[in-house]
Protein backbone atom coordinates (compact mmCIF):
# COMPACT_ATOMS: atom_id res chain seq x y z
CA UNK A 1 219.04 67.59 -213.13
CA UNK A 2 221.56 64.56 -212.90
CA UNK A 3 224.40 65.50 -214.67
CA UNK A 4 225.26 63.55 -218.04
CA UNK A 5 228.68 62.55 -217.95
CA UNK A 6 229.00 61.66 -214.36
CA UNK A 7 231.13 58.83 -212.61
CA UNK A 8 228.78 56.20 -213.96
CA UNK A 9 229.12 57.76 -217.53
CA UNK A 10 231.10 54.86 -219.25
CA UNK A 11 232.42 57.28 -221.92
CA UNK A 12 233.58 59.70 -219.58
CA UNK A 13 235.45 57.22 -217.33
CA UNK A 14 236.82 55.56 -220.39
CA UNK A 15 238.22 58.97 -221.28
CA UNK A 16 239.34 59.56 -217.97
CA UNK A 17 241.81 56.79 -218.64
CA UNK A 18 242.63 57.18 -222.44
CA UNK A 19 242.21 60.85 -222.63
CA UNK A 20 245.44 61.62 -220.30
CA UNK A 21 248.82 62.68 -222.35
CA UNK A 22 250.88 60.22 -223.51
CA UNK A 23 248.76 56.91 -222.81
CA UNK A 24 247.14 56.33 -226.05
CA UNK A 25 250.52 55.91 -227.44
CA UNK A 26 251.76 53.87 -224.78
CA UNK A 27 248.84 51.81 -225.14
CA UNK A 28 249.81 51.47 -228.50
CA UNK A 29 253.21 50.73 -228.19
CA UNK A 30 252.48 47.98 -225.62
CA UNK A 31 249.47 46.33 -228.42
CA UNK A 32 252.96 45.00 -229.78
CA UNK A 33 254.01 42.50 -226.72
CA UNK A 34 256.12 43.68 -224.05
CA UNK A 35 258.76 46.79 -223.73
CA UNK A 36 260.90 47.72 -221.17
CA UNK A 37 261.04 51.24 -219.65
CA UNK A 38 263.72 52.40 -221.97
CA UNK A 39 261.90 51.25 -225.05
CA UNK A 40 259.05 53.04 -224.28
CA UNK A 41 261.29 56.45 -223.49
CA UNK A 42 263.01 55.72 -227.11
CA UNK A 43 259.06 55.52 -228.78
CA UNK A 44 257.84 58.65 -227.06
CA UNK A 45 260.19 61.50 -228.09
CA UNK A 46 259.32 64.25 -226.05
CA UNK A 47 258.21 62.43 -222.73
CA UNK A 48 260.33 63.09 -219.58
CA UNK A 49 261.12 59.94 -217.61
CA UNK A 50 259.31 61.36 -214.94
CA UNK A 51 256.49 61.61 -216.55
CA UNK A 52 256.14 57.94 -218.00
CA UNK A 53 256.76 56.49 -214.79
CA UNK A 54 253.77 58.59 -213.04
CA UNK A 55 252.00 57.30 -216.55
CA UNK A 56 253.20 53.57 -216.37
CA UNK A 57 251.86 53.69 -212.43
CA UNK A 58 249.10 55.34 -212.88
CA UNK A 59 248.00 52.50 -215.76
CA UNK A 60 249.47 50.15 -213.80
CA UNK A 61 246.79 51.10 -210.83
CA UNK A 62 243.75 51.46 -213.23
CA UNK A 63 244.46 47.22 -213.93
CA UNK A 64 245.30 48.39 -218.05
CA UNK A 65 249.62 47.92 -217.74
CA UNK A 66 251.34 45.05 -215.47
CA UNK A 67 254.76 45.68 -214.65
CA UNK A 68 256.64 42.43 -214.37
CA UNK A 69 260.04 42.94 -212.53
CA UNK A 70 263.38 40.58 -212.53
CA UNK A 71 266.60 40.95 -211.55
CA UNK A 72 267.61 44.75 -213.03
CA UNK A 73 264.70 44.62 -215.37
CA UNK A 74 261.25 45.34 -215.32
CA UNK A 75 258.92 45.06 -218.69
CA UNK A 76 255.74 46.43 -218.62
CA UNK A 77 252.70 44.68 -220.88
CA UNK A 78 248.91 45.08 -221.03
CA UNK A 79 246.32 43.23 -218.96
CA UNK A 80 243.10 41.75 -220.12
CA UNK A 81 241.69 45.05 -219.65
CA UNK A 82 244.61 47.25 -221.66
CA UNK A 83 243.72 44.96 -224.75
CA UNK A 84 240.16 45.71 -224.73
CA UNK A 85 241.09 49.28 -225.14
CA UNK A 86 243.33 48.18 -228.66
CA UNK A 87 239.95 48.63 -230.58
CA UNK A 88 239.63 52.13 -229.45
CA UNK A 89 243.30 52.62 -230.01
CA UNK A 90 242.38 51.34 -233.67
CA UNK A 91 239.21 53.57 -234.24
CA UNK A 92 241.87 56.58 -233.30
CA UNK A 93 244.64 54.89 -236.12
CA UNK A 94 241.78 55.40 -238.56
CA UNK A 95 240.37 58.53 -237.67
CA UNK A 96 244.19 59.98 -237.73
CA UNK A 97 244.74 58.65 -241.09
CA UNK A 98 241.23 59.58 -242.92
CA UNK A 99 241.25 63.20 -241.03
CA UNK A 100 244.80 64.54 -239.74
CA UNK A 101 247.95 62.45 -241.39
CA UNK A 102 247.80 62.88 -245.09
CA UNK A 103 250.52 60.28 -245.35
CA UNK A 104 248.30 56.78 -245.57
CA UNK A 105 252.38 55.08 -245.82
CA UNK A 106 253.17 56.49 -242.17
CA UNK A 107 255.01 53.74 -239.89
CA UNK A 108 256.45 53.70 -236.72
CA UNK A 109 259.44 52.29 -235.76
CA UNK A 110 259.26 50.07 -232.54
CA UNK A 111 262.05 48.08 -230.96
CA UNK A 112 264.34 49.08 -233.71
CA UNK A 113 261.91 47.43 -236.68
CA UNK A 114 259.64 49.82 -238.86
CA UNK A 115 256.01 48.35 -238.92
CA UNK A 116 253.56 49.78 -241.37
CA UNK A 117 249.79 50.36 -239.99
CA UNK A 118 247.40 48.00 -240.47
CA UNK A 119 245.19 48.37 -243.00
């Protein structure tokens, strides 16, 4: 018997991507326009550098980030292919707010601005 969630299981290789540590919320972060590598450190307390690097490449291979590098800067944004993940991203906002964050006023504070959730 074939197994169900095999290679050409489009749930299980879209959780391949979204289902690693850490890039939900830099998928997230990014659904806001463009952040440098330091802004993304300063939204993800708790992630080592090393590990949003091997992240940020290993998005950046899958065609969902795009790093775009000049002179001693390099900003990193979604593709084509990152945004079409934003509605999942979404569904996952909701889900968190109507079954794990009892706060519905929860924001996050990106690039030094708060911004509220949508609704």
């Amino acid at each position: 018997m074939r197994s169900v969630h095999d290679e050409e299981c489009s749930v299980a290789c879209t959780a391949e991507i979204i289902g690693s540590k850490w890039t939900a919320i830099i998928v997230h972060d990014l659904s806001e326009g463009p952040r440098r590598f330091s802004e993304l450190e300063r939204s993800c307390p708790g992630i080592s550098p090393r590990t949003l690097s091997e992240r940020l490449r290993v998005l950046e291979h899958d065609g969902i980030v795009e790093k775009h590098a000049a002179a001693r800067r390099a900003e990193y944004e979604l593709t084509e292919k990152g945004t079409a993940l934003l509605p999942v991203i979404e569904e996952m906002r909701r889900f968190g707010h109507s079954w794990l964050v009892a706060d519905e006023a929860h924001t996050h504070a990106h690039g030094g601005k708060t911004v509220a959730p949508a609704a």
